[in-house]
C-alpha atoms as a PDB file:
ATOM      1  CA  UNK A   1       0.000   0.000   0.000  1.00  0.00           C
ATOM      2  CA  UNK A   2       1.050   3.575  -0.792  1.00  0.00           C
ATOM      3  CA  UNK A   3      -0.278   6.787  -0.800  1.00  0.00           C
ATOM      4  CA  UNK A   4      -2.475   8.180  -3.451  1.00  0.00           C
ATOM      5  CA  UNK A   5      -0.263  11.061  -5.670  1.00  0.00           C
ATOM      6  CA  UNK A   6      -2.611  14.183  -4.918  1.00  0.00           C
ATOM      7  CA  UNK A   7      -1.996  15.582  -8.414  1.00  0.00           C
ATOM      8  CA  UNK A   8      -3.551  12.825  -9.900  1.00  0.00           C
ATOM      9  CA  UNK A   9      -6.561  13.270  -7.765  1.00  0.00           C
ATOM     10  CA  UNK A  10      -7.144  16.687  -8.341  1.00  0.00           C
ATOM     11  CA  UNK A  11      -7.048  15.787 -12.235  1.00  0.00           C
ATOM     12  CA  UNK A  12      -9.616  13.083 -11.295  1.00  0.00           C
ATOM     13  CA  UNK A  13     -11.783  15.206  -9.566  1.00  0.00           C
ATOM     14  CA  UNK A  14     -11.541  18.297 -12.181  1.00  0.00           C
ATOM     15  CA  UNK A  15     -12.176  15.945 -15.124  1.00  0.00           C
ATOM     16  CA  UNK A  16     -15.172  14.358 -12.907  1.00  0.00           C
ATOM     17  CA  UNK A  17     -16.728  17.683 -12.141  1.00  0.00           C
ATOM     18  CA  UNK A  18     -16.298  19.615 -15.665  1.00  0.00           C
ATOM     19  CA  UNK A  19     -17.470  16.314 -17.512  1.00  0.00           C
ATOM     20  CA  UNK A  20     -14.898  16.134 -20.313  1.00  0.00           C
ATOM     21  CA  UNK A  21     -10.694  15.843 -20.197  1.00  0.00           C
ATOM     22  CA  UNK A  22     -11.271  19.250 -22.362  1.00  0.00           C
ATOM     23  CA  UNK A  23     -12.744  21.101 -19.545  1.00  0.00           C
ATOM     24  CA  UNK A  24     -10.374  19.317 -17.216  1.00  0.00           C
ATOM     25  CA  UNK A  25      -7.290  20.921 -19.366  1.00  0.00           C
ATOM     26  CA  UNK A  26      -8.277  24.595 -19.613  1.00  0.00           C
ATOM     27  CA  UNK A  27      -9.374  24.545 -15.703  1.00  0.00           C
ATOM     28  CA  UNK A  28      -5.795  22.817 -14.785  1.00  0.00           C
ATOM     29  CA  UNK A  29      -3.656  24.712 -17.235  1.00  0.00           C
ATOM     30  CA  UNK A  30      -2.408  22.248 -19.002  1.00  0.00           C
ATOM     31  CA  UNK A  31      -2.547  19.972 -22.226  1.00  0.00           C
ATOM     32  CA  UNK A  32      -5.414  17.231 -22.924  1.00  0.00           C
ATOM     33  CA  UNK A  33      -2.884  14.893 -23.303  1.00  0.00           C
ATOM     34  CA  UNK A  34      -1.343  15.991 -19.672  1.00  0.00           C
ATOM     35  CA  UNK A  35      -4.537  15.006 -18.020  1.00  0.00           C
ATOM     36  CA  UNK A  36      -5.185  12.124 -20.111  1.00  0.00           C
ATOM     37  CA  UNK A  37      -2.165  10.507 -18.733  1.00  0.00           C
ATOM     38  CA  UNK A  38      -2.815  11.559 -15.168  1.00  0.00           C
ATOM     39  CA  UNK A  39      -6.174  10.120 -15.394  1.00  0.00           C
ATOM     40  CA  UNK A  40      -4.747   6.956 -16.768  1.00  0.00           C
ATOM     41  CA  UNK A  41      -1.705   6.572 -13.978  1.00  0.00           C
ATOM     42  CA  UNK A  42      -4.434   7.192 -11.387  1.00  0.00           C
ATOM     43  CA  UNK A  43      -5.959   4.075 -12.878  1.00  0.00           C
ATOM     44  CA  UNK A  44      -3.083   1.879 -13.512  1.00  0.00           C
ATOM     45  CA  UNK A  45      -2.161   2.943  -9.360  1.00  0.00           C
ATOM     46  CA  UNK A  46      -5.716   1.495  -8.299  1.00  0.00           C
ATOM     47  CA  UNK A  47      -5.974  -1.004 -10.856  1.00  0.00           C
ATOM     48  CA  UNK A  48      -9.221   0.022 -12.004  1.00  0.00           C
ATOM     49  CA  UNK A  49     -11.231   2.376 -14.512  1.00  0.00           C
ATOM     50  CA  UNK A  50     -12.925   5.665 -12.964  1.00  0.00           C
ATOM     51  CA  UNK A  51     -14.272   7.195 -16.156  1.00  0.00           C
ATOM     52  CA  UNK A  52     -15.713   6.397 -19.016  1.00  0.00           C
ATOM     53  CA  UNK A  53     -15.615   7.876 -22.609  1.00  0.00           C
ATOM     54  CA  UNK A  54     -19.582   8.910 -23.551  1.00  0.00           C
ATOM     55  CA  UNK A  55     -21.351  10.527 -26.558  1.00  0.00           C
ATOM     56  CA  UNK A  56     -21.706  13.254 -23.591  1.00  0.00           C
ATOM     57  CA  UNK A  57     -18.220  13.258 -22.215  1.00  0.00           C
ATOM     58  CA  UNK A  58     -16.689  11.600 -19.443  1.00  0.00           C
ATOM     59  CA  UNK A  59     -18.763   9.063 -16.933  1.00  0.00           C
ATOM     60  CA  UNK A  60     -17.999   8.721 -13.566  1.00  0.00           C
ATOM     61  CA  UNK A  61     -17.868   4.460 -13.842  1.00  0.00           C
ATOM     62  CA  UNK A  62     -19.129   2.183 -10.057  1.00  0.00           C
ATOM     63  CA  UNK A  63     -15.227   2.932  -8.580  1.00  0.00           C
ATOM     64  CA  UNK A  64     -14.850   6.620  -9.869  1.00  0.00           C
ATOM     65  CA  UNK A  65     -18.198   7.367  -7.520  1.00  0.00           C
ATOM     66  CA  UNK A  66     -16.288   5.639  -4.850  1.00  0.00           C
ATOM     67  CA  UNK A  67     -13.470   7.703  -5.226  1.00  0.00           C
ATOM     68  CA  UNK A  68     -14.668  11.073  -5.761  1.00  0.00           C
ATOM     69  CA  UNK A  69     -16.082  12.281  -2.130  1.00  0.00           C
ATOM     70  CA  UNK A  70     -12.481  10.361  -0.993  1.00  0.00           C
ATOM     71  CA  UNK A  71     -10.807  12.312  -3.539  1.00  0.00           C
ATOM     72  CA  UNK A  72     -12.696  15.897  -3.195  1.00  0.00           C
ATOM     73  CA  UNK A  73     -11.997  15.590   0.651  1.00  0.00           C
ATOM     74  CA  UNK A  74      -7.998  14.909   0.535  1.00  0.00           C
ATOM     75  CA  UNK A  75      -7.417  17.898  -1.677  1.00  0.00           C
ATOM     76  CA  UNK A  76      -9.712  19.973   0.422  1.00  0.00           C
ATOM     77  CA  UNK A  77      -7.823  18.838   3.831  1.00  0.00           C
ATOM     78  CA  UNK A  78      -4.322  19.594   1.836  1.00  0.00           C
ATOM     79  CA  UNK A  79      -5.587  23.022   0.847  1.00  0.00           C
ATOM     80  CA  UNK A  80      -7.032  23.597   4.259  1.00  0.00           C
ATOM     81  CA  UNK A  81      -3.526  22.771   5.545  1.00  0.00           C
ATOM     82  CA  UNK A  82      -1.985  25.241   3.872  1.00  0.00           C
ATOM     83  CA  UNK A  83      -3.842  27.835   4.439  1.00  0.00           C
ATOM     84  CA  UNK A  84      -3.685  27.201   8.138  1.00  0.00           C
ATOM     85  CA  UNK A  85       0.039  26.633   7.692  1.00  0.00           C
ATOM     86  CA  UNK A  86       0.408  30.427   6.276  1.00  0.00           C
ATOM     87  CA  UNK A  87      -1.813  31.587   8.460  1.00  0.00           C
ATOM     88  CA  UNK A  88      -4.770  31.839   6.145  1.00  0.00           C
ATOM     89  CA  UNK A  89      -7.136  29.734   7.971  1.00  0.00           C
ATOM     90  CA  UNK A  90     -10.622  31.345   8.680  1.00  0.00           C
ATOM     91  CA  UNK A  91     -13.642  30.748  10.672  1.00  0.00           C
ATOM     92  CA  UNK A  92     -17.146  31.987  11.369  1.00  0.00           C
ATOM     93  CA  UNK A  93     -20.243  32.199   9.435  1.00  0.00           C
ATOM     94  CA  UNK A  94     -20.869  33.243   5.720  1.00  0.00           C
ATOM     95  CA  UNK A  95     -25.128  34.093   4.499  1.00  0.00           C
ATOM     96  CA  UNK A  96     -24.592  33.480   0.694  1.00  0.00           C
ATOM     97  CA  UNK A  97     -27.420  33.754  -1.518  1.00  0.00           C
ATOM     98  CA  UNK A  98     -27.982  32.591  -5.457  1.00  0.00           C
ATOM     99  CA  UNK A  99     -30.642  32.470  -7.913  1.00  0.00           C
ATOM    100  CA  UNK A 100     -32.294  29.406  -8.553  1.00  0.00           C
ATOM    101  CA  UNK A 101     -30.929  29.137 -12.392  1.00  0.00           C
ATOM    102  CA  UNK A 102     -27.411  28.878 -11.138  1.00  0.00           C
ATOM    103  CA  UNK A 103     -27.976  26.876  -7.706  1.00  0.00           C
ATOM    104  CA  UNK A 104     -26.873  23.403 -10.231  1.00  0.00           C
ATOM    105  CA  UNK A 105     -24.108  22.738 -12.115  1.00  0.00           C
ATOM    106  CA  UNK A 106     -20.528  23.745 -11.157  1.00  0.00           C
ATOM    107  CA  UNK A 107     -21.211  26.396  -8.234  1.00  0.00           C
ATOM    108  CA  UNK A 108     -22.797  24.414  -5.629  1.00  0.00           C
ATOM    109  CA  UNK A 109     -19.933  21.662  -6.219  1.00  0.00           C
ATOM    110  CA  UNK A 110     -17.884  24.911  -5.971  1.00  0.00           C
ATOM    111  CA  UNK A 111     -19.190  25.670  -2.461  1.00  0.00           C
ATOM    112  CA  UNK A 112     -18.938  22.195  -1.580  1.00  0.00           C
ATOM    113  CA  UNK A 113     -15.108  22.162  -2.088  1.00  0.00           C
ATOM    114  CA  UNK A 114     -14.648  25.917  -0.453  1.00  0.00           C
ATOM    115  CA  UNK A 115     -17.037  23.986   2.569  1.00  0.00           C
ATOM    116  CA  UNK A 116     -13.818  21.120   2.105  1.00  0.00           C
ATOM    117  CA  UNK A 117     -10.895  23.901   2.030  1.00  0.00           C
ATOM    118  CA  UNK A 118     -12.444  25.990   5.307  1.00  0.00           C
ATOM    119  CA  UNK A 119     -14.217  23.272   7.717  1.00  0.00           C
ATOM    120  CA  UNK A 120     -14.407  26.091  10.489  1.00  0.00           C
ATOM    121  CA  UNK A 121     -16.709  28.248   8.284  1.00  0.00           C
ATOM    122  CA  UNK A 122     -19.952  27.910   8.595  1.00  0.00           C
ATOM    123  CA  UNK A 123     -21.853  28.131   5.097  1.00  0.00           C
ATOM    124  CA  UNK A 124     -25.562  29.651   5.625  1.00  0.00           C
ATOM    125  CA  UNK A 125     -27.127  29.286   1.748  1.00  0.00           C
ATOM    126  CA  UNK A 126     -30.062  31.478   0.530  1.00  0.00           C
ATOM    127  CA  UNK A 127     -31.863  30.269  -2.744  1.00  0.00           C
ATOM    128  CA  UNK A 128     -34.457  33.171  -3.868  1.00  0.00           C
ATOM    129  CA  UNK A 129     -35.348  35.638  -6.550  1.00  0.00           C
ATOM    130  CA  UNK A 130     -33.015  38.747  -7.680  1.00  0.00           C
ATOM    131  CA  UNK A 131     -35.230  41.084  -5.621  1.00  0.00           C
ATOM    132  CA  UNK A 132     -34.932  39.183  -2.880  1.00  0.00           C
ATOM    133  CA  UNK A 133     -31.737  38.722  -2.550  1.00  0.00           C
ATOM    134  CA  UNK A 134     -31.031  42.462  -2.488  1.00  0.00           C
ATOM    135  CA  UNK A 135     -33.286  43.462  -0.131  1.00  0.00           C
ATOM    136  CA  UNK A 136     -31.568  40.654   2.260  1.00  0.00           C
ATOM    137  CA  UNK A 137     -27.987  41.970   0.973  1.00  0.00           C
ATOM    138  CA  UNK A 138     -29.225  45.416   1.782  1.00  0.00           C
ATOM    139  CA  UNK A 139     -30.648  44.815   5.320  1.00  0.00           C
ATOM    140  CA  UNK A 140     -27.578  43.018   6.052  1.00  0.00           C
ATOM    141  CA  UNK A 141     -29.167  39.435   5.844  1.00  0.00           C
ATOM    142  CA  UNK A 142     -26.638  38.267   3.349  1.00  0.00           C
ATOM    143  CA  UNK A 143     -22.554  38.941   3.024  1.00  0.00           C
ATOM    144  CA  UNK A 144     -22.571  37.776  -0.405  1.00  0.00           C
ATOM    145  CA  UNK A 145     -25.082  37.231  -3.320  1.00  0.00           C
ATOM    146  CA  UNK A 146     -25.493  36.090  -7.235  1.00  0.00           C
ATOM    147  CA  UNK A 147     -28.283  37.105  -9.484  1.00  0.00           C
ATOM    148  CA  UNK A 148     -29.380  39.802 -12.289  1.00  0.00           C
ATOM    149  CA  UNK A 149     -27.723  42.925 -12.008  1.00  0.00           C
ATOM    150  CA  UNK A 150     -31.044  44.985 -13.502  1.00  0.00           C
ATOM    151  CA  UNK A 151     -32.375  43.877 -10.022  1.00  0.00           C
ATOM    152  CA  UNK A 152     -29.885  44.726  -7.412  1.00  0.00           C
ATOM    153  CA  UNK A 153     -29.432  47.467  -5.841  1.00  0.00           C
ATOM    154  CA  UNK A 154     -25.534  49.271  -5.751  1.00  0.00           C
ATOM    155  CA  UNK A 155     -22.844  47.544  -8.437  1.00  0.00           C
ATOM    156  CA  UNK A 156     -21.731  44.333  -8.694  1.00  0.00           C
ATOM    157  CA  UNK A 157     -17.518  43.801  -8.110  1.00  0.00           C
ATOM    158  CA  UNK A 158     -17.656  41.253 -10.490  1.00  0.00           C
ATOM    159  CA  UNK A 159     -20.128  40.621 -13.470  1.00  0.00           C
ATOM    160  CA  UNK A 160     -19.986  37.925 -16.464  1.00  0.00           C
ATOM    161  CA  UNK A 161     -22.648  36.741 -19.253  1.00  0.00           C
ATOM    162  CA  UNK A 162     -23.893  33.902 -20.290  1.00  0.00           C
ATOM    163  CA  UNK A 163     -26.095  32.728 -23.189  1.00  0.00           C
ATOM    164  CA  UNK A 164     -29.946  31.626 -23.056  1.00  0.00           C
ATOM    165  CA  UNK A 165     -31.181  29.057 -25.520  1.00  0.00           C
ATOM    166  CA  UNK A 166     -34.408  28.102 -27.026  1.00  0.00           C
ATOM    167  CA  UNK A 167     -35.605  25.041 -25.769  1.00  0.00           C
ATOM    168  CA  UNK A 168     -38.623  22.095 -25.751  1.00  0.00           C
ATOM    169  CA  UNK A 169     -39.433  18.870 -25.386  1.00  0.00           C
ATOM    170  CA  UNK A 170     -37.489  16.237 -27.896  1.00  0.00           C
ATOM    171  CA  UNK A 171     -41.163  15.354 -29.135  1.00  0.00           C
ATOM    172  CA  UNK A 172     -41.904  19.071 -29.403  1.00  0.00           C
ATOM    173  CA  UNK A 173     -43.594  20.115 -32.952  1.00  0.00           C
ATOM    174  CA  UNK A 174     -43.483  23.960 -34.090  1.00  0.00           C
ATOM    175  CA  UNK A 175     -46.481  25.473 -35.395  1.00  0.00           C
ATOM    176  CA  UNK A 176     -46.336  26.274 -38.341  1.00  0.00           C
ATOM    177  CA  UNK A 177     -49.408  28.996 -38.544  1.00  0.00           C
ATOM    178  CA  UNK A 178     -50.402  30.790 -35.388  1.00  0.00           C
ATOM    179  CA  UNK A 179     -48.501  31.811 -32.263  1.00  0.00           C
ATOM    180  CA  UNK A 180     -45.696  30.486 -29.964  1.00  0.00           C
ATOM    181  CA  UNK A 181     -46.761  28.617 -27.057  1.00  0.00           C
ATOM    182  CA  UNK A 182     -44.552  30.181 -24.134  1.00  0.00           C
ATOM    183  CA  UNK A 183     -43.166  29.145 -21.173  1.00  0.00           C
ATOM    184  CA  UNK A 184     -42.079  31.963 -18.824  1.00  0.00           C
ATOM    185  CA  UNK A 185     -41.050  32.622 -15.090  1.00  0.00           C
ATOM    186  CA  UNK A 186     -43.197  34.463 -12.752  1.00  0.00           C
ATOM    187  CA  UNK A 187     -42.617  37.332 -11.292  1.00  0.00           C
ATOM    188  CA  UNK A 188     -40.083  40.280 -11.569  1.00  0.00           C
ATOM    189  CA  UNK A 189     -37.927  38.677 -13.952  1.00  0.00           C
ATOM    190  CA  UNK A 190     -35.700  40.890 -17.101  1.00  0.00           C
ATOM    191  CA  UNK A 191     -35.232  37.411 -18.901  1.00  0.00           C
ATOM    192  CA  UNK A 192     -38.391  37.173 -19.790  1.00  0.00           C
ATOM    193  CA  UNK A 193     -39.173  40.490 -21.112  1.00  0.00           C
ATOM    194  CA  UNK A 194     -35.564  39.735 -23.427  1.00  0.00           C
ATOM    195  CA  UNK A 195     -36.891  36.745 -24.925  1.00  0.00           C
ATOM    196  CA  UNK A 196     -40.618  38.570 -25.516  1.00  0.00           C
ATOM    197  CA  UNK A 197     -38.693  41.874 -27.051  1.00  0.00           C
ATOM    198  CA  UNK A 198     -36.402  39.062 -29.573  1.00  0.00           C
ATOM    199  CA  UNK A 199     -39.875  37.655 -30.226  1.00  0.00           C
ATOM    200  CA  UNK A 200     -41.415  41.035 -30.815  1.00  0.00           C
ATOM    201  CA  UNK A 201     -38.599  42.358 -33.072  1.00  0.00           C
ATOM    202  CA  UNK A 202     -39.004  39.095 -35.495  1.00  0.00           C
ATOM    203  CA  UNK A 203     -42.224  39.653 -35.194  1.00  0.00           C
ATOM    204  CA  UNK A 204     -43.145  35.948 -34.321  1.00  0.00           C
ATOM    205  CA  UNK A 205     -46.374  35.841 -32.743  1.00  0.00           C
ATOM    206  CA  UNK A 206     -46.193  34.291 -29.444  1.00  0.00           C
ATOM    207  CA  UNK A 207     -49.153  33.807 -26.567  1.00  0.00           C
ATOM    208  CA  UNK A 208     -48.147  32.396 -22.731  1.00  0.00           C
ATOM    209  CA  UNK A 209     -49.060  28.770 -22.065  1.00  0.00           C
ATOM    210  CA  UNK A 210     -47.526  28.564 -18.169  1.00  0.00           C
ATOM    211  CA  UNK A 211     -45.910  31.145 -16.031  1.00  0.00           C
ATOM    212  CA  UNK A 212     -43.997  29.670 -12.764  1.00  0.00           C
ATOM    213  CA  UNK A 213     -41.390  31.025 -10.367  1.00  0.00           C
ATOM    214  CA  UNK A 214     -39.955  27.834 -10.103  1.00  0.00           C
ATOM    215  CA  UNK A 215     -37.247  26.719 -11.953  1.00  0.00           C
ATOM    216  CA  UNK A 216     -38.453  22.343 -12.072  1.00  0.00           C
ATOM    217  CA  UNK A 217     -41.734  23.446 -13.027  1.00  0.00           C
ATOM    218  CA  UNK A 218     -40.284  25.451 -16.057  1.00  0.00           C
ATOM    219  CA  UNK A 219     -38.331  22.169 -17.071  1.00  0.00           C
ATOM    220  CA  UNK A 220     -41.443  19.821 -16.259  1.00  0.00           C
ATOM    221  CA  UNK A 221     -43.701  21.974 -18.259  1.00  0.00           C
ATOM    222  CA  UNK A 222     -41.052  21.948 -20.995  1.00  0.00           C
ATOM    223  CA  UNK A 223     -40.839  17.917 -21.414  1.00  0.00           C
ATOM    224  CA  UNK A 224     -44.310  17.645 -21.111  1.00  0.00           C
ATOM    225  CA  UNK A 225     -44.320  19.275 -24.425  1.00  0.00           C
ATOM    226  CA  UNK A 226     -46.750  22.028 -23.563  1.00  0.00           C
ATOM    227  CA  UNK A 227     -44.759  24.679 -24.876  1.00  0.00           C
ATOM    228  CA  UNK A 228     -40.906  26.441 -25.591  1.00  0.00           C
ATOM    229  CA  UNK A 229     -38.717  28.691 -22.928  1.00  0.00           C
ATOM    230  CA  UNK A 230     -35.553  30.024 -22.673  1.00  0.00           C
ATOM    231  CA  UNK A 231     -33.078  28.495 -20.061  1.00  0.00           C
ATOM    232  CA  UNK A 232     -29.177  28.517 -19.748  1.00  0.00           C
ATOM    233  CA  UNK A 233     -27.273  25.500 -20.548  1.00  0.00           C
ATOM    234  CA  UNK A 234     -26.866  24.528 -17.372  1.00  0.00           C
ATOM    235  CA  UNK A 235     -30.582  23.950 -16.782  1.00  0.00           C
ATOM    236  CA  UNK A 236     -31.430  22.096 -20.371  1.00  0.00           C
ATOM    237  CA  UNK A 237     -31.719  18.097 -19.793  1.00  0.00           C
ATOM    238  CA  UNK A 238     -30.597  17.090 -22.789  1.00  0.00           C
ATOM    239  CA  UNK A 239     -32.191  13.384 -22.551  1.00  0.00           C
ATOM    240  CA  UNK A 240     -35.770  15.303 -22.733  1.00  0.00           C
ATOM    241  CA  UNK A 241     -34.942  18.477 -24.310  1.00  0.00           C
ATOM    242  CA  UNK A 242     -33.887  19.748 -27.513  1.00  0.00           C
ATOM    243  CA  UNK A 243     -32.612  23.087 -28.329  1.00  0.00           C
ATOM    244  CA  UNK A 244     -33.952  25.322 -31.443  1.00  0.00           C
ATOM    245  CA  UNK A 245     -32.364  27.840 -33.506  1.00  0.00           C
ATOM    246  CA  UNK A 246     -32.961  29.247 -37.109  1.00  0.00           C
ATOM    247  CA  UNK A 247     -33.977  26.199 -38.638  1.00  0.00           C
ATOM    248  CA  UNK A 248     -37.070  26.288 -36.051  1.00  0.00           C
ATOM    249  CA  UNK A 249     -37.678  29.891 -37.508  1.00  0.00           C
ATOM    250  CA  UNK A 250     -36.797  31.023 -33.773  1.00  0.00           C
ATOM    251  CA  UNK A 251     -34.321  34.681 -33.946  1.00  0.00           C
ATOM    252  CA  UNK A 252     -31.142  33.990 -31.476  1.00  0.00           C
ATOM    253  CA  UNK A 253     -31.668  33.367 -28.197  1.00  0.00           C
ATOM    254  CA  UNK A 254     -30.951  36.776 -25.767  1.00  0.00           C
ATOM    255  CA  UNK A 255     -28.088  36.461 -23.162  1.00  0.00           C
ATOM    256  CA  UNK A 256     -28.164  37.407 -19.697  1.00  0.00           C
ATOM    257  CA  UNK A 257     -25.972  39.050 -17.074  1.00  0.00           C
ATOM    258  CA  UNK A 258     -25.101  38.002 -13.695  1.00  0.00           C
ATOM    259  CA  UNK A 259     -23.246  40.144 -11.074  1.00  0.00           C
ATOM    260  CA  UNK A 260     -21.483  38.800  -7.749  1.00  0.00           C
ATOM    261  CA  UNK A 261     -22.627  40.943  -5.069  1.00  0.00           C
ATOM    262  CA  UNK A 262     -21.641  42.060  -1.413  1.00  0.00           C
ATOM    263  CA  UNK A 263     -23.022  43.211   1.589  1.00  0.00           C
ATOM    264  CA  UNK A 264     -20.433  46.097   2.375  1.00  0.00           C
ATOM    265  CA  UNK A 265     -17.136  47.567   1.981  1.00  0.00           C
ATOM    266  CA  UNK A 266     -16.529  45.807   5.183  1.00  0.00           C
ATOM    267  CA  UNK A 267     -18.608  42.753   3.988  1.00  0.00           C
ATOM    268  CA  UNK A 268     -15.541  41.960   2.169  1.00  0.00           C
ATOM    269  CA  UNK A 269     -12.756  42.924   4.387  1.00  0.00           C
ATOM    270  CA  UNK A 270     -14.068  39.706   6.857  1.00  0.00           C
ATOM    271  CA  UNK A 271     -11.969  36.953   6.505  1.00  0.00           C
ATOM    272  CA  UNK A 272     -14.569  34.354   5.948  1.00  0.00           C
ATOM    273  CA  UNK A 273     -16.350  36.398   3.018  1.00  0.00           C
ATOM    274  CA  UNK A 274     -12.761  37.865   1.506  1.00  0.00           C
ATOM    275  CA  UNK A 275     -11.565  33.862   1.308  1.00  0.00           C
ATOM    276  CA  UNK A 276     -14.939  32.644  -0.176  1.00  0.00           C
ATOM    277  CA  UNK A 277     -15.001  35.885  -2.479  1.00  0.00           C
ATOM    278  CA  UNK A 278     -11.779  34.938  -3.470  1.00  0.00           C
ATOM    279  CA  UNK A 279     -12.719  31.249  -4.044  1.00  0.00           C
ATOM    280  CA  UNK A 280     -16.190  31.857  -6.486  1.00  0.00           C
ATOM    281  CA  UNK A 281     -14.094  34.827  -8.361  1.00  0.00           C
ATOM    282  CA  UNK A 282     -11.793  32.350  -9.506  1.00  0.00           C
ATOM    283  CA  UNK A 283     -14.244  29.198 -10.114  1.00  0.00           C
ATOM    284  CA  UNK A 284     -16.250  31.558 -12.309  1.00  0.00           C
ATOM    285  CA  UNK A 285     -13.194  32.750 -14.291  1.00  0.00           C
ATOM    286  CA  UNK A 286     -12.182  29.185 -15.331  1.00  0.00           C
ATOM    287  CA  UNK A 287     -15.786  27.988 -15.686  1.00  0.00           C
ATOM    288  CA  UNK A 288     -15.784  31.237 -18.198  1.00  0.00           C
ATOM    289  CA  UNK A 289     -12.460  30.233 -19.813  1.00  0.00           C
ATOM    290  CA  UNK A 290     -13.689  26.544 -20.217  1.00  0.00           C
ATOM    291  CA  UNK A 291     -16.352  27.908 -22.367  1.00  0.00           C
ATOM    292  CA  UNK A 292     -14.073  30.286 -24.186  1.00  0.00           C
ATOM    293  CA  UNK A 293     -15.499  33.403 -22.404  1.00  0.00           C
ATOM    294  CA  UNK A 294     -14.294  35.657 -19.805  1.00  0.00           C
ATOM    295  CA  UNK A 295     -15.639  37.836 -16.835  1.00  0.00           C
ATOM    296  CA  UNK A 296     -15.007  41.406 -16.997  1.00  0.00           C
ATOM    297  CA  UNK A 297     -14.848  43.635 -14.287  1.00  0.00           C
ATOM    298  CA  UNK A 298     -17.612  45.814 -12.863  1.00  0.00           C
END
C-alpha cells in the first residue's frame, strides 16, 4: 500500500466535475494529453477504470463514484492545511445567496469544495429571486449574493454573461401557422421580457401557455411538451430536451448578465467572506475560460 499522488486526484476530480478531459485541461492549465495521462496513472495505481468515454463526455464508472467524495476531501484537507500553515485559515459564518438558475451545475460543487478547504466556516445558503436577494444583501441578511444585475441594488464587483437558448421537449412540434406557445417565469424577472422583445422584433407571434417562479416546473412543463422557454445551458436536460435555432424559424436566443454581489465595503474585508469571495471569483473565471469566455470587471 502507498499513498495516493494528490496531483492525480485533483485531475480526477476536475475531469469528474467539468465532464470532459477538455474542460479538465483549460481549468488545470495544461494539455489534454497531460490530463489524459494523469487520469490513466491514477488508474493503472488502483488497478481500475474511474471514467468512461460517452457521446456526452466523461462518466464517472461504479469505482470513480467511490473515489470522488475520498478524492474531493484529501485535496480539500491539503488546501485547508496550507492555508492554516500560512496563516490563512478562517472561521465563522458566511449568508450566501444565489438564484435558482445557477444553484446546479458547477457552483454548488464549488461551495462544496470551499465547505472542504475551510471546515471552520460555517456556510448559511439562501436560494431566492433577484429582488430578494437584495433586499436581504441590503438589510444586512446576506454577506454575499449572485443574481441579475437589472435587479440589485448598488454595483456588482464582479459581473460575467452567459447565453440563453431556445428550448422544448425532444417530441416538441413547431407550429407552423399561429402563435408560440410560451413558457415563462413568474414574477419580476428581465429574462423574460428579453426573450418577448427578440420575439417582438421578429415579429413571431407568441401567446403564454404557463408562467412559474420555479425553476423544475419550467423544465417539467417543458418535457411535457406544452410549450418552448428560454433556459441557460446549465438547466437544459438534454435526454428530454432539444434546443432550437434558425432552422425552427426562432431569432437567437438573448443572453443574460449576472453580477457577484456584497453586503459592504466591510462585507468583504471579513476573513470568511474575503476567502470565499476569493474562491467563487476564480471558479467563475475558469468555468468562463472553459467555455471560451471571460468575466469582466464591474
Amino acid at each position: 500500500m502507498h499513498d495516493l499522488d494528490i496531483g492525480l486526484l485533483r485531475a480526477f476530480v476536475v475531469t469528474a466535475e467539468c465532464g470532459t478531459v477538455s474542460g479538465a485541461a483549460q481549468r488545470l492549465a495544461r494539455t489534454q494529453a497531460a490530463v489524459s495521462m494523469q487520469l490513466r496513472r491514477l488508474e493503472d495505481d488502483l488497478g481500475t477504470r474511474l471514467l468512461n468515454r460517452s457521446t456526452r463526455g466523461m462518466d464517472l464508472t461504479d469505482a470513480g463514484h467511490v473515489l470522488l467524495p475520498y478524492a474531493q476531501k484529501m485535496l480539500g484537507l491539503s488546501v485547508g492545511a496550507r492555508r492554516a500553515l500560512a496563516g490563512k485559515a478562517v472561521c465563522g459564518p458566511i449568508r450566501f445567496g444565489m438564484i435558482e438558475d445557477i444553484a446546479v451545475g458547477s457552483l454548488p460543487k464549488a461551495l462544496q469544495r470551499f465547505a472542504e478547504c475551510h471546515p471552520s466556516v460555517a456556510l448559511e445558503l439562501t436560494v431566492t429571486e433577484s429582488t430578494v436577494l437584495s433586499e436581504k444583501l441590503s438589510t444586512g441578511e446576506l454577506d454575499v449574493a449572485i443574481g441579475d444585475p437589472a435587479l440589485f441594488r448598488g454595483r456588482p464587483v464582479l459581473t460575467w454573461r452567459l447565453p440563453l437558448r431556445w428550448v422544448a421537449a425532444r417530441g416538441f412540434v413547431m407550429p407552423q401557422e399561429g402563435p408560440l406557445p410560451l413558457v415563462t417565469f413568474d414574477g419580476v424577472c428581465t429574462w423574460r421580457q428579453k426573450m418577448i422583445d427578440v420575439l417582438n422584433s421578429g415579429r413571431r407571434p407568441w401567446r403564454t401557455v404557463l408562467t412559474s417562479a420555479s425553476l423544475a416546473s419550467i423544465q417539467s412543463m417543458i418535457e411535457a411538451g406544452l410549450g418552448i422557454a428560454v433556459l441557460l445551458d446549465l438547466n437544459i436536460r438534454p435526454n428530454t430536451m432539444k434546443t432550437l435555432g434558425d432552422d425552427d424559424g426562432l431569432p437567437p436566443a438573448p443572453e443574460i448578465e449576472l453580477g457577484l454581489f456584497a453586503a459592504d465595503e466591510q462585507g468583504l474585508s471579513s476573513r470568511p467572506v474575503a476567502a470565499l469571495w476569493e474562491f467563487l471569483s476564480e471558479e467563475l473565471q475558469a468555468e468562463a475560460l472553459a467555455k471560451g469566455r471571460s468575466l469582466p470587471g464591474s
